[in-house]
Protein backbone atom coordinates (compact mmCIF):
# COMPACT_ATOMS: atom_id res chain seq x y z
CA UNK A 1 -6.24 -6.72 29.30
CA UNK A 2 -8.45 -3.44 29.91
CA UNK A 3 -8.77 -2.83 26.62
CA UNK A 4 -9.62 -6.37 25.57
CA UNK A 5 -12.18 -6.77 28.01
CA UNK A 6 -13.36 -3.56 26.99
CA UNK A 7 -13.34 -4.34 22.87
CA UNK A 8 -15.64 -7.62 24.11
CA UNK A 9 -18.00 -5.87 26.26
CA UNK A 10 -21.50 -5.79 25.24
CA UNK A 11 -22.33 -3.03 27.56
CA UNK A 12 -21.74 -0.05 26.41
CA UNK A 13 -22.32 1.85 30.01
CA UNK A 14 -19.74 -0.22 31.71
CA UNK A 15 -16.40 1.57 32.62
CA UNK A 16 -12.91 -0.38 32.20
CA UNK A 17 -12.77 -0.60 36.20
CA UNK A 18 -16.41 -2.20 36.14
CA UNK A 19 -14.76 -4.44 33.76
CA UNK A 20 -12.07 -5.71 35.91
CA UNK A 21 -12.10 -9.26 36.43
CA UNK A 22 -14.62 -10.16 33.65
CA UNK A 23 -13.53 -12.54 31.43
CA UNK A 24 -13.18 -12.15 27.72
CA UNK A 25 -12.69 -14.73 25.22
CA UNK A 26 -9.13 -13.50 24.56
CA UNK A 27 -6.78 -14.30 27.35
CA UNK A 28 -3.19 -13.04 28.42
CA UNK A 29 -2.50 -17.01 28.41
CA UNK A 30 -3.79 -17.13 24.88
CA UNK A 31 -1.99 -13.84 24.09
CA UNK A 32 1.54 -15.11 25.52
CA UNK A 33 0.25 -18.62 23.24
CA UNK A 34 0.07 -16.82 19.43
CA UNK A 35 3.22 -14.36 21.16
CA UNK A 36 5.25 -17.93 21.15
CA UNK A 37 4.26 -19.42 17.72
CA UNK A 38 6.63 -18.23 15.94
CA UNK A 39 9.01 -19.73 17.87
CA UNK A 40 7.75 -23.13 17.86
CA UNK A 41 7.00 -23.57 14.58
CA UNK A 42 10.60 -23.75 13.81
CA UNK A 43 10.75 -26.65 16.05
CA UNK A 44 8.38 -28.46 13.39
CA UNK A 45 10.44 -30.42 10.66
CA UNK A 46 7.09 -31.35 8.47
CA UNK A 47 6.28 -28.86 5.96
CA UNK A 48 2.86 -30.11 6.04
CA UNK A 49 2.74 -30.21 9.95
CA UNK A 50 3.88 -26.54 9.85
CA UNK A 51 1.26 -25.59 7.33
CA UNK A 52 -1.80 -27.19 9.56
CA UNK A 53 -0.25 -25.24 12.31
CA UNK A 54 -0.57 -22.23 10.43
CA UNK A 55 -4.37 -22.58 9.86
CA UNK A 56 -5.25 -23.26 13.17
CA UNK A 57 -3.75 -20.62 14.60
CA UNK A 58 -4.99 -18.15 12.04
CA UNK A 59 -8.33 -19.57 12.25
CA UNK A 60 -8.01 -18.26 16.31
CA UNK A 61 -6.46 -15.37 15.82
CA UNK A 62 -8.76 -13.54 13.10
CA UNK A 63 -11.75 -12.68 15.45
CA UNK A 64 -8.98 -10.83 17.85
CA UNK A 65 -7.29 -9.12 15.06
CA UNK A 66 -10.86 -8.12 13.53
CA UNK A 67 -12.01 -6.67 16.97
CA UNK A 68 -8.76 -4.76 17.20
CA UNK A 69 -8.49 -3.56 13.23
CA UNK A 70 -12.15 -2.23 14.42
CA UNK A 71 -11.01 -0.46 17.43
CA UNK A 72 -8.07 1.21 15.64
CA UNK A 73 -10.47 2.16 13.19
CA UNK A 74 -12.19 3.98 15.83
CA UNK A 75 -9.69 5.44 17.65
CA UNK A 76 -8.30 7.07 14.49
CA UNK A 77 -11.64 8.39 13.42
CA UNK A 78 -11.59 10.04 16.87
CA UNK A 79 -8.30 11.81 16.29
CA UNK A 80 -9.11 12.70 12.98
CA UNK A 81 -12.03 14.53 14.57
CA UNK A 82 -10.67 16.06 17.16
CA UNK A 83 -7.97 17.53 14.38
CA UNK A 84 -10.89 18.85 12.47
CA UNK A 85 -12.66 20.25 15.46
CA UNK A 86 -9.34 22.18 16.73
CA UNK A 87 -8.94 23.73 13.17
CA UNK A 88 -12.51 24.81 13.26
CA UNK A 89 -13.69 22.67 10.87
């Protein structure tokens, strides 16, 4: 939850343990929520039902999964530079 809070931070000076107990918009309830979705949508016996399902909970997911795509972005960039500086490039 470190991370996340960190990834939603608008302050760029604050440390992850100045960050603990912020809140973020992303929870670990909401977390252990999409973590069980699989799960229950095999409870669901209307395709259509299943379907609706599907769109809400990709319609709350996608700003997560942007923030982290972003931040892996990052974090490989980083590497990749630290690669180049090592080899002297």
């Amino acid at each position: 939850m470190d991370v996340v809070r960190l990834r939603y931070s608008t302050d760029w000076r604050k440390t992850m343990p100045d960050l603990r107990g912020s809140k973020a918009p992303v929870t670990l309830a909401r977390i252990r929520r999409w973590d069980r979705w699989p799960s229950q949508i095999l409870e669901i016996d209307d395709p259509v039902e299943v379907f609706r399902s599907l769109a809400e909970f990709e319609a709350e997911f996608e700003p997560f999964e942007h923030k982290v795509t972003e931040l892996a972005v990052a974090i490989d960039g980083q590497i990749q530079h630290q690669i180049d500086v090592a080899r002297g490039k």
